[in-house]
Protein backbone atom coordinates (compact mmCIF):
# COMPACT_ATOMS: atom_id res chain seq x y z
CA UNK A 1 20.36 12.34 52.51
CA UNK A 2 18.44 15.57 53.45
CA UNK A 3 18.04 18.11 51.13
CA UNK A 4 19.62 21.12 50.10
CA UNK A 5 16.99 23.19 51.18
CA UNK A 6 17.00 21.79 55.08
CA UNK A 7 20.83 22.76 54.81
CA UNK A 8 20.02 26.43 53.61
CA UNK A 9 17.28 26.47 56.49
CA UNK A 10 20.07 25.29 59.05
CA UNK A 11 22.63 27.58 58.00
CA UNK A 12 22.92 31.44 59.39
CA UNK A 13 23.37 34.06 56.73
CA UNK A 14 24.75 36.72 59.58
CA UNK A 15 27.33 33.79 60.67
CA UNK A 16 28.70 33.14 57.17
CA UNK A 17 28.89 36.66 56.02
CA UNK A 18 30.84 37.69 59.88
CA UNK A 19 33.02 34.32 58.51
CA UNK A 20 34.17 35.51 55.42
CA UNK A 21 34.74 39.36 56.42
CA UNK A 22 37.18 38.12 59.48
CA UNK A 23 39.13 36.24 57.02
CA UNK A 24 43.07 37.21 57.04
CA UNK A 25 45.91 37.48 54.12
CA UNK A 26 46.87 34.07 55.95
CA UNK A 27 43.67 32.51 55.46
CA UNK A 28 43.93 33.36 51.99
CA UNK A 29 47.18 32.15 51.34
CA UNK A 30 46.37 29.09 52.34
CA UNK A 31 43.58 28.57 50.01
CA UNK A 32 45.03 30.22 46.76
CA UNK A 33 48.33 27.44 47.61
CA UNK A 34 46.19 24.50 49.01
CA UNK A 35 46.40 21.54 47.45
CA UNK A 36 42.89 20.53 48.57
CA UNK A 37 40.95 23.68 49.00
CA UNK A 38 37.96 22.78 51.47
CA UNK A 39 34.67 25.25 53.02
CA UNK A 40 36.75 27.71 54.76
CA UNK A 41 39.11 27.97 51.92
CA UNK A 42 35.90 29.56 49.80
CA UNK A 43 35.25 31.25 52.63
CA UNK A 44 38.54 33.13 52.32
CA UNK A 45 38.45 33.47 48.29
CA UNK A 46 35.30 35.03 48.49
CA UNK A 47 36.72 37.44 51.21
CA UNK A 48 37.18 41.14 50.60
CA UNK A 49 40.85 40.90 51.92
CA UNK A 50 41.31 38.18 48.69
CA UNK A 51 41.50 41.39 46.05
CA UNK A 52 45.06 41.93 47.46
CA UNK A 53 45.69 38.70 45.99
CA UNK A 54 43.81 38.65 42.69
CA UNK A 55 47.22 38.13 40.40
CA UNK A 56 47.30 35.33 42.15
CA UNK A 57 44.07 34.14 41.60
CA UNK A 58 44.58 34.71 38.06
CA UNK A 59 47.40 33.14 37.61
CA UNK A 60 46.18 29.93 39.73
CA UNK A 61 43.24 29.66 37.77
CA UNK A 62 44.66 29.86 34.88
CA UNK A 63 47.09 27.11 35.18
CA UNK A 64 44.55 25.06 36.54
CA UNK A 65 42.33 25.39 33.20
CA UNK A 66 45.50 24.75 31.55
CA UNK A 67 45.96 21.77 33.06
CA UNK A 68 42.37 20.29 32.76
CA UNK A 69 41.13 21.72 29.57
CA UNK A 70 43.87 22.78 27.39
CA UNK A 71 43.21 25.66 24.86
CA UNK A 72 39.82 24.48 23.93
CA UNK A 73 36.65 26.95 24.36
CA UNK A 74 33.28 26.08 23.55
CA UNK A 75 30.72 28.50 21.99
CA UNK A 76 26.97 28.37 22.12
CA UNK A 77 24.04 30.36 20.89
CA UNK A 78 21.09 30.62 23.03
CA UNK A 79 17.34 30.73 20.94
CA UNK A 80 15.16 32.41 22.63
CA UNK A 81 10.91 31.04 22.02
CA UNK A 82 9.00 32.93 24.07
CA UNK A 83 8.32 36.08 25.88
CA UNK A 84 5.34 35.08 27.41
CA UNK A 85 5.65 35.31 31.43
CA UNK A 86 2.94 34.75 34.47
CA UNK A 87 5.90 36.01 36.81
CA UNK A 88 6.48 39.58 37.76
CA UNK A 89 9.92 40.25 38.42
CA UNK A 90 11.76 43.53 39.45
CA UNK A 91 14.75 42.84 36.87
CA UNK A 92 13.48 41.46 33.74
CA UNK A 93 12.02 42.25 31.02
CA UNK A 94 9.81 39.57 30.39
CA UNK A 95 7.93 40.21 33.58
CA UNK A 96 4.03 40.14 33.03
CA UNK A 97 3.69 43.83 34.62
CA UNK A 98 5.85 44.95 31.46
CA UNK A 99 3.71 46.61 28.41
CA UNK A 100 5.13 44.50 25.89
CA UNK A 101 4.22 42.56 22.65
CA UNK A 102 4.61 38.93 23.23
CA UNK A 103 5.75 36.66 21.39
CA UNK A 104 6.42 32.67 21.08
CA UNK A 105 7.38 30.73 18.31
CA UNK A 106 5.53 28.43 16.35
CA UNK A 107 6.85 25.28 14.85
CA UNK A 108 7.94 26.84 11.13
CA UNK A 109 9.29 30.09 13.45
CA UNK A 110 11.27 27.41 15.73
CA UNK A 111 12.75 25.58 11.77
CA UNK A 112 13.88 28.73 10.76
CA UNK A 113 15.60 29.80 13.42
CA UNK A 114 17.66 26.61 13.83
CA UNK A 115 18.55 26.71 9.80
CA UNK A 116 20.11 30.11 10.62
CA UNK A 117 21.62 29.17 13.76
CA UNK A 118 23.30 25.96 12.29
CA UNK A 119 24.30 27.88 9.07
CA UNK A 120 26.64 29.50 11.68
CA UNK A 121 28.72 26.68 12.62
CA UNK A 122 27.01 26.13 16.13
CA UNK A 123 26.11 23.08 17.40
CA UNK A 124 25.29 23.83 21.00
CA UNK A 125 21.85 25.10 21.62
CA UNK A 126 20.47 26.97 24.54
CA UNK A 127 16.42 27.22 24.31
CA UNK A 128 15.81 30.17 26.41
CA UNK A 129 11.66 30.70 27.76
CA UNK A 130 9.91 33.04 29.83
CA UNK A 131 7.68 30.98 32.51
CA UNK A 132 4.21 30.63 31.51
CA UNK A 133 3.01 26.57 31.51
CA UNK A 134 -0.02 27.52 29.70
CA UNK A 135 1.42 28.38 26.66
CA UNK A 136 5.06 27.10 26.89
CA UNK A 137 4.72 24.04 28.93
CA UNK A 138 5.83 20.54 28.58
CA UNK A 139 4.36 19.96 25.10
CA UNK A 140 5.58 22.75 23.75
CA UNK A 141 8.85 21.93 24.83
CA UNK A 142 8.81 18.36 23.48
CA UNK A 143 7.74 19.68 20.01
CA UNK A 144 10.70 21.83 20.55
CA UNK A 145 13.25 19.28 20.87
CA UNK A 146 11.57 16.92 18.11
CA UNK A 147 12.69 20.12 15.96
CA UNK A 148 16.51 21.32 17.51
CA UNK A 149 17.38 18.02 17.57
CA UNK A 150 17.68 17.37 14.04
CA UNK A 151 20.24 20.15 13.77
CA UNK A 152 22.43 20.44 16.87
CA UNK A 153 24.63 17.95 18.46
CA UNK A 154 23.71 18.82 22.21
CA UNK A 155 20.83 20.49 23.60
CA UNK A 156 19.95 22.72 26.72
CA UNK A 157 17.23 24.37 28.27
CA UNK A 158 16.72 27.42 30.62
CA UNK A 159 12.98 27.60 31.24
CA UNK A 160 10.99 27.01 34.25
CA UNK A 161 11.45 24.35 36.72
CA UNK A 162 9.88 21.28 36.00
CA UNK A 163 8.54 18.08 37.56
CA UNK A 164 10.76 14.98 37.83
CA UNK A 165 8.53 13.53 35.70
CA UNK A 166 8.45 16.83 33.13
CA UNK A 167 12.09 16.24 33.63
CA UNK A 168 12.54 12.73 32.94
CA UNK A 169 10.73 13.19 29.97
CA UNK A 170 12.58 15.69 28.69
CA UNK A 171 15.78 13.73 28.76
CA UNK A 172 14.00 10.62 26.95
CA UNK A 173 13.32 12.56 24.19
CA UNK A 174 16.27 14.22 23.55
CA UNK A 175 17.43 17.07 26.20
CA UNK A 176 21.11 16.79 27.26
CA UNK A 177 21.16 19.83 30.09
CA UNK A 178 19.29 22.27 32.02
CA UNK A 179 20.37 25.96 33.09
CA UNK A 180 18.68 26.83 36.24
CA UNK A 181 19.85 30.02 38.05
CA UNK A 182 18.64 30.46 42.10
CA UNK A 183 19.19 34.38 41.14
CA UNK A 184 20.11 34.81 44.97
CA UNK A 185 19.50 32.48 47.92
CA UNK A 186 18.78 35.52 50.59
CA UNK A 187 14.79 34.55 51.18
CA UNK A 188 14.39 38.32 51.88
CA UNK A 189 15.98 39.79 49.18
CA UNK A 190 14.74 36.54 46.84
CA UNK A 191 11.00 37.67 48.03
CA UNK A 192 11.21 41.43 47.17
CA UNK A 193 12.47 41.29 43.47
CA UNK A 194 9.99 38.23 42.83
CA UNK A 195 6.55 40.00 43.54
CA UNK A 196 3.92 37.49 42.44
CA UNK A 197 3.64 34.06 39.86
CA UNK A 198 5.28 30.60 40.49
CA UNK A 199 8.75 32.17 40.72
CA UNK A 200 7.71 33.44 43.84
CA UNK A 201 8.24 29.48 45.17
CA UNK A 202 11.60 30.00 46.73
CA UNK A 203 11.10 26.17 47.87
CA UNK A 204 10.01 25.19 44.53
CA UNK A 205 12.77 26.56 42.59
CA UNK A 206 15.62 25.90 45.26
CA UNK A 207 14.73 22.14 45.35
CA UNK A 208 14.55 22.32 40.89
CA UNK A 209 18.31 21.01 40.59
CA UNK A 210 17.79 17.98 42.66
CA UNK A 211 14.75 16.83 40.20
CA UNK A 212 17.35 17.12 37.72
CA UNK A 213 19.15 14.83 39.04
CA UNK A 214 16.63 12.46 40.11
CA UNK A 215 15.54 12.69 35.71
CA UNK A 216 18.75 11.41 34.89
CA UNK A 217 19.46 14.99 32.55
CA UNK A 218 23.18 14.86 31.65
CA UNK A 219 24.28 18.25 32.51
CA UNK A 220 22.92 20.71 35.45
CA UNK A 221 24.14 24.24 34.83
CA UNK A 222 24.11 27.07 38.51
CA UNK A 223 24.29 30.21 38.97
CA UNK A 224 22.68 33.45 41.14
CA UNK A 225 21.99 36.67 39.57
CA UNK A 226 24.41 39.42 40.99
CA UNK A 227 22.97 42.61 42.03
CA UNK A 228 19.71 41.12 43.54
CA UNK A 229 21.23 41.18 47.05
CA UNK A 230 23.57 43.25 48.40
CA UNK A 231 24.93 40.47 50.84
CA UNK A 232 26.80 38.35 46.94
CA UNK A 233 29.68 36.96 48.61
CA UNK A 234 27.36 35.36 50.99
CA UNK A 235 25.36 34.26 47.72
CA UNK A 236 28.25 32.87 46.28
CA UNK A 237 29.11 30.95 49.23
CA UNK A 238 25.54 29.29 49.12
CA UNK A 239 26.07 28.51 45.32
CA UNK A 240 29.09 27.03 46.20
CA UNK A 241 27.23 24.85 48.80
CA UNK A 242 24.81 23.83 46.57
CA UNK A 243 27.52 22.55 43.80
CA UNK A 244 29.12 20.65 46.80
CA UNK A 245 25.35 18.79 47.91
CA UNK A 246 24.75 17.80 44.40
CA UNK A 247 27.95 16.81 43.20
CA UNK A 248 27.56 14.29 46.26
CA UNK A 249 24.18 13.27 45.38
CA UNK A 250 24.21 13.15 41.86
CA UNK A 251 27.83 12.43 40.89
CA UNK A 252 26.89 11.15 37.43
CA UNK A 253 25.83 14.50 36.59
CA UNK A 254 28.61 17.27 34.36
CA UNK A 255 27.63 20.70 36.06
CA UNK A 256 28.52 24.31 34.79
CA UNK A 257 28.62 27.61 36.53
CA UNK A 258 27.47 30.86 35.19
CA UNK A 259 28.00 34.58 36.64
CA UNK A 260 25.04 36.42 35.18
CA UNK A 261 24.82 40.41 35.76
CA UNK A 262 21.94 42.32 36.03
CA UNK A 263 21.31 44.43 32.84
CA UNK A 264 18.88 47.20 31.59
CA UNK A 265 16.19 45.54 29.09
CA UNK A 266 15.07 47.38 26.19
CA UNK A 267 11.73 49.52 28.41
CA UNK A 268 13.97 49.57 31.51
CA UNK A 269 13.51 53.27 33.30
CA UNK A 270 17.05 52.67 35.01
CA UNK A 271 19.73 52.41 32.28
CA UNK A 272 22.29 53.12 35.13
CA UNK A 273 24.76 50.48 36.34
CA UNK A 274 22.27 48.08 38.82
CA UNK A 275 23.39 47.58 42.68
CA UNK A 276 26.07 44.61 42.56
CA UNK A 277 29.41 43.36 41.89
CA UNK A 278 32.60 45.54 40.38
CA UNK A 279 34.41 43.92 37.35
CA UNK A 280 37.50 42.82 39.70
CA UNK A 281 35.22 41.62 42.50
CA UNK A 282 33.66 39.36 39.76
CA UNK A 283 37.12 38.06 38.40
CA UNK A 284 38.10 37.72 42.08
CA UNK A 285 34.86 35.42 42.14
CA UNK A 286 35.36 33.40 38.99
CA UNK A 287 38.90 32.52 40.07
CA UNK A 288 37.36 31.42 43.47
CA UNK A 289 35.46 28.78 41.66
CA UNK A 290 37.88 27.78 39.49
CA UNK A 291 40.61 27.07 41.91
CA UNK A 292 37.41 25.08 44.03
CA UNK A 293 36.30 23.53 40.71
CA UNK A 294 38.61 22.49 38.35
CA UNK A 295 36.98 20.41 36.51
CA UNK A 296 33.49 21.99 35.79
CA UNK A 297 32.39 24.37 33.20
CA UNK A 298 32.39 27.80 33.53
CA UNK A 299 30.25 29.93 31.61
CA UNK A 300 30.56 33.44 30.34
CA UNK A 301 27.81 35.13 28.09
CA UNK A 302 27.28 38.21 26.12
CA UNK A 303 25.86 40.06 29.15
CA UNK A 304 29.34 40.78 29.40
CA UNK A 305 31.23 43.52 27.84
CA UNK A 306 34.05 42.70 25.26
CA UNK A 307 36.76 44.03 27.21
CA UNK A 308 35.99 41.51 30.05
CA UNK A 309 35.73 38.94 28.38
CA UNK A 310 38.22 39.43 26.40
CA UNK A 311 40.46 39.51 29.77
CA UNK A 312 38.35 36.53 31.35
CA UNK A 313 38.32 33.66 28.44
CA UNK A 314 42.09 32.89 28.57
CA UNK A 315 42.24 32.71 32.18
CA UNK A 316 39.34 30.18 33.12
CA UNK A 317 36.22 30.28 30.92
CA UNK A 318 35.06 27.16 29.14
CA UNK A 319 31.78 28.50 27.16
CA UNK A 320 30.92 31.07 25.59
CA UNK A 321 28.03 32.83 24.12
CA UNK A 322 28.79 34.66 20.57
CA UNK A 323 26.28 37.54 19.78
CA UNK A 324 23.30 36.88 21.45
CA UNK A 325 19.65 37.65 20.72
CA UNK A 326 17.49 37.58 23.94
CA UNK A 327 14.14 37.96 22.09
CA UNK A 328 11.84 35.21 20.62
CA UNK A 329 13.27 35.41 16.43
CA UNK A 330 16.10 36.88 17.30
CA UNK A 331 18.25 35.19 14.59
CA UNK A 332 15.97 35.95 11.90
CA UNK A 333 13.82 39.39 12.51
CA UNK A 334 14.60 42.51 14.49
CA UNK A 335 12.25 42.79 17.28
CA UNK A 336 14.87 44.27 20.03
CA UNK A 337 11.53 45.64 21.95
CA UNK A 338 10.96 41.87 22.68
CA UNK A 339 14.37 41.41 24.29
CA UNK A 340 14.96 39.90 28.26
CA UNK A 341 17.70 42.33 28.67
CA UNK A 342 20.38 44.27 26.79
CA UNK A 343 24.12 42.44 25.67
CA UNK A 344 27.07 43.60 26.46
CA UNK A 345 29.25 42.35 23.46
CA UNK A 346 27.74 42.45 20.05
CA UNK A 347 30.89 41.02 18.49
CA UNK A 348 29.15 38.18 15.58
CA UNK A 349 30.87 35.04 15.23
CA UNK A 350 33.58 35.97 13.00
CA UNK A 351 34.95 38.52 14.97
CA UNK A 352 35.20 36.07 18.08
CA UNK A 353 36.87 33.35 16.36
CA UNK A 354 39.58 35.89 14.80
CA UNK A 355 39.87 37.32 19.08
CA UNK A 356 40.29 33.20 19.83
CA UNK A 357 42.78 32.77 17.40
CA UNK A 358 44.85 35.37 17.72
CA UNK A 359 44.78 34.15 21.87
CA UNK A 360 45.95 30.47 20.91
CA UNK A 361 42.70 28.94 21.77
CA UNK A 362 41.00 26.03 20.34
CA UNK A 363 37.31 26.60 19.01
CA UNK A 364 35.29 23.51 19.72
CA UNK A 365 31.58 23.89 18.09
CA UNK A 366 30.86 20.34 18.92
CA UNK A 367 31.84 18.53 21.95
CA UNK A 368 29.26 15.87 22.50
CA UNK A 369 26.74 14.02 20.83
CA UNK A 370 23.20 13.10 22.09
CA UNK A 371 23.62 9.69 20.85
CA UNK A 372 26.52 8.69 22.51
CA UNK A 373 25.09 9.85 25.68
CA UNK A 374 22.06 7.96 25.64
């Protein structure tokens, strides 16, 4: 089976996007009331003639996560270890051009921060890094599970890609999942927000999700970063491609979706809104993947405001992120200069629950066990 970057080569950017724009009210019909949705279906959803019909996405998707998932919603905390960064990218602010104090945790720092995280109620952990395999690389990260493990039930990563072999030992020693976002698949747009370090790889990073799956890592979470290319229902399209490869290849593998946002970071000069995707064009794309999907996770984090996701969770979201801290010690010191980017909802844990509730929704703070899986 070739890979998925020999099908991104093969594929015309110019075709797809001409595809999706020519799409009629028909077209879209037919996908929304489908019984098997297939390519051109997406191709439809994604299209800008599809916001006519965005009750009816709604409603479609959320039947469908009705049907397959019930009232239960999932929350997580992501703990973020280090700053530290060899990449220099346009949007973030870990990027090594940034005048920042860095910062990554030590072994006591990485103790503490799980005692306060448990002492929530969580049980789901996301271990967030900036790239630098100097400083954060593979030992670091198996110290780092030796540690999380002993207080949460599952255990993901969103760091740098890896090795199959970094992988593969990764998931013997304890990691359940890996969060790996392609930010956008448009090699020209991909090359001018990632100016210089390893990220630059386009290759290396494209072709991350099928080590993954080659490791044997339980879950594989996607995703592109809107507002990087101008061209996103194109982007979305490829993401959707790239579900549909690996769900073929690897079809042992759970996968999740997430819908990042670009966001200001705490020394960002533009605090404006960034280049991108509208609030309804972004529900019109959720709903796209949901009605293509319905069966895999979808993600939606604090990068989000609280009236959005307020709106979003009881139509089709699975997991969700409860007042973040994008900063290395974010749980236990105040160091907001140190943050990756700004949140949108700063509701704490209490606050969500009570919104849950008062939605009929099931909170689930522990949905899997490392042991089981192993």
């Amino acid at each position: 089976m070739e890979s998925f970057f020999e099908i991104w080569k093969n594929l015309s950017w110019k075709k797809i996007d001409s595809s999706i724009n020519k799409k009629t009210e028909k077209d879209v019909q037919k996908a929304i009331f489908s019984g098997r949705p297939n390519f051109e279906d997406m191709l439809a959803l994604l299209s800008p003639i599809a916001l006519k019909y965005i009750k009816f996405l709604i409603k479609k998707s959320r039947e469908i996560t009705k049907k397959k998932f019930g009232n239960n919603i999932q929350i997580f905390l992501p703990m973020y270890v280090s700053n530290f960064c060899t990449n220099d990218c346009s949007y973030c602010g870990f990027s090594s051009k940034n005048k920042i104090r860095r910062k990554f945790l030590d072994t006591k720092e990485i103790e503490k921060e799980c005692k306060k995280i448990k002492s929530l109620g969580i049980k789901n952990i996301l271990v967030v890094s900036g790239e630098n395999n100097r400083i954060v690389g593979i030992e670091y990260f198996l110290n780092t599970i030796k540690i999380v493990k002993k207080y949460f039930s599952m255990i993901l990563f969103e760091v740098q890609p890896l090795s199959v072999k970094e992988y593969s030992v990764l998931q013997k020693n304890g990691l359940d999942g890996i969060l790996l976002y392609q930010e956008t698949y448009n090699y020209t747009d991909y090359n001018k927000h990632h100016i210089k370090g390893k990220k630059k790889d386009f290759f290396w990073r494209i072709s991350a999700p099928e080590r993954i799956g080659q490791s044997n890592i339980s879950k594989i979470g996607l995703g592109i970063l809107s507002g990087l290319s101008k061209y996103w229902r194109v982007d979305y399209y490829f993401l959707y491609l790239h579900i549909m490869y690996l769900r073929k290849k690897f079809w042992k593998c759970e996968y999740s979706i997430s819908f990042p946002r670009i966001r200001p970071f705490f020394y960002s000069k533009n605090k404006k809104k960034f280049l991108g995707i509208s609030d309804l064009e972004l529900i019109q794309v959720i709903c796209s993947f949901r009605i293509l999907f319905p069966e895999i996770e979808i993600n939606l984090s604090t990068r989000e405001s609280k009236k959005f996701r307020n709106f979003m969770i009881p139509v089709c979201i699975n997991n969700i992120s409860v007042n973040s801290k994008t900063y290395p010690g974010g749980y236990t010191k105040k160091k907001k200069e140190l943050e990756q980017f700004s949140i949108q909802d700063n509701r704490n844990i209490n606050q969500i629950m009570k919104y849950l509730q008062s939605k009929d929704l099931q909170i689930v703070f522990k949905d899997w066990d490392s042991h089981f899986g192993r």
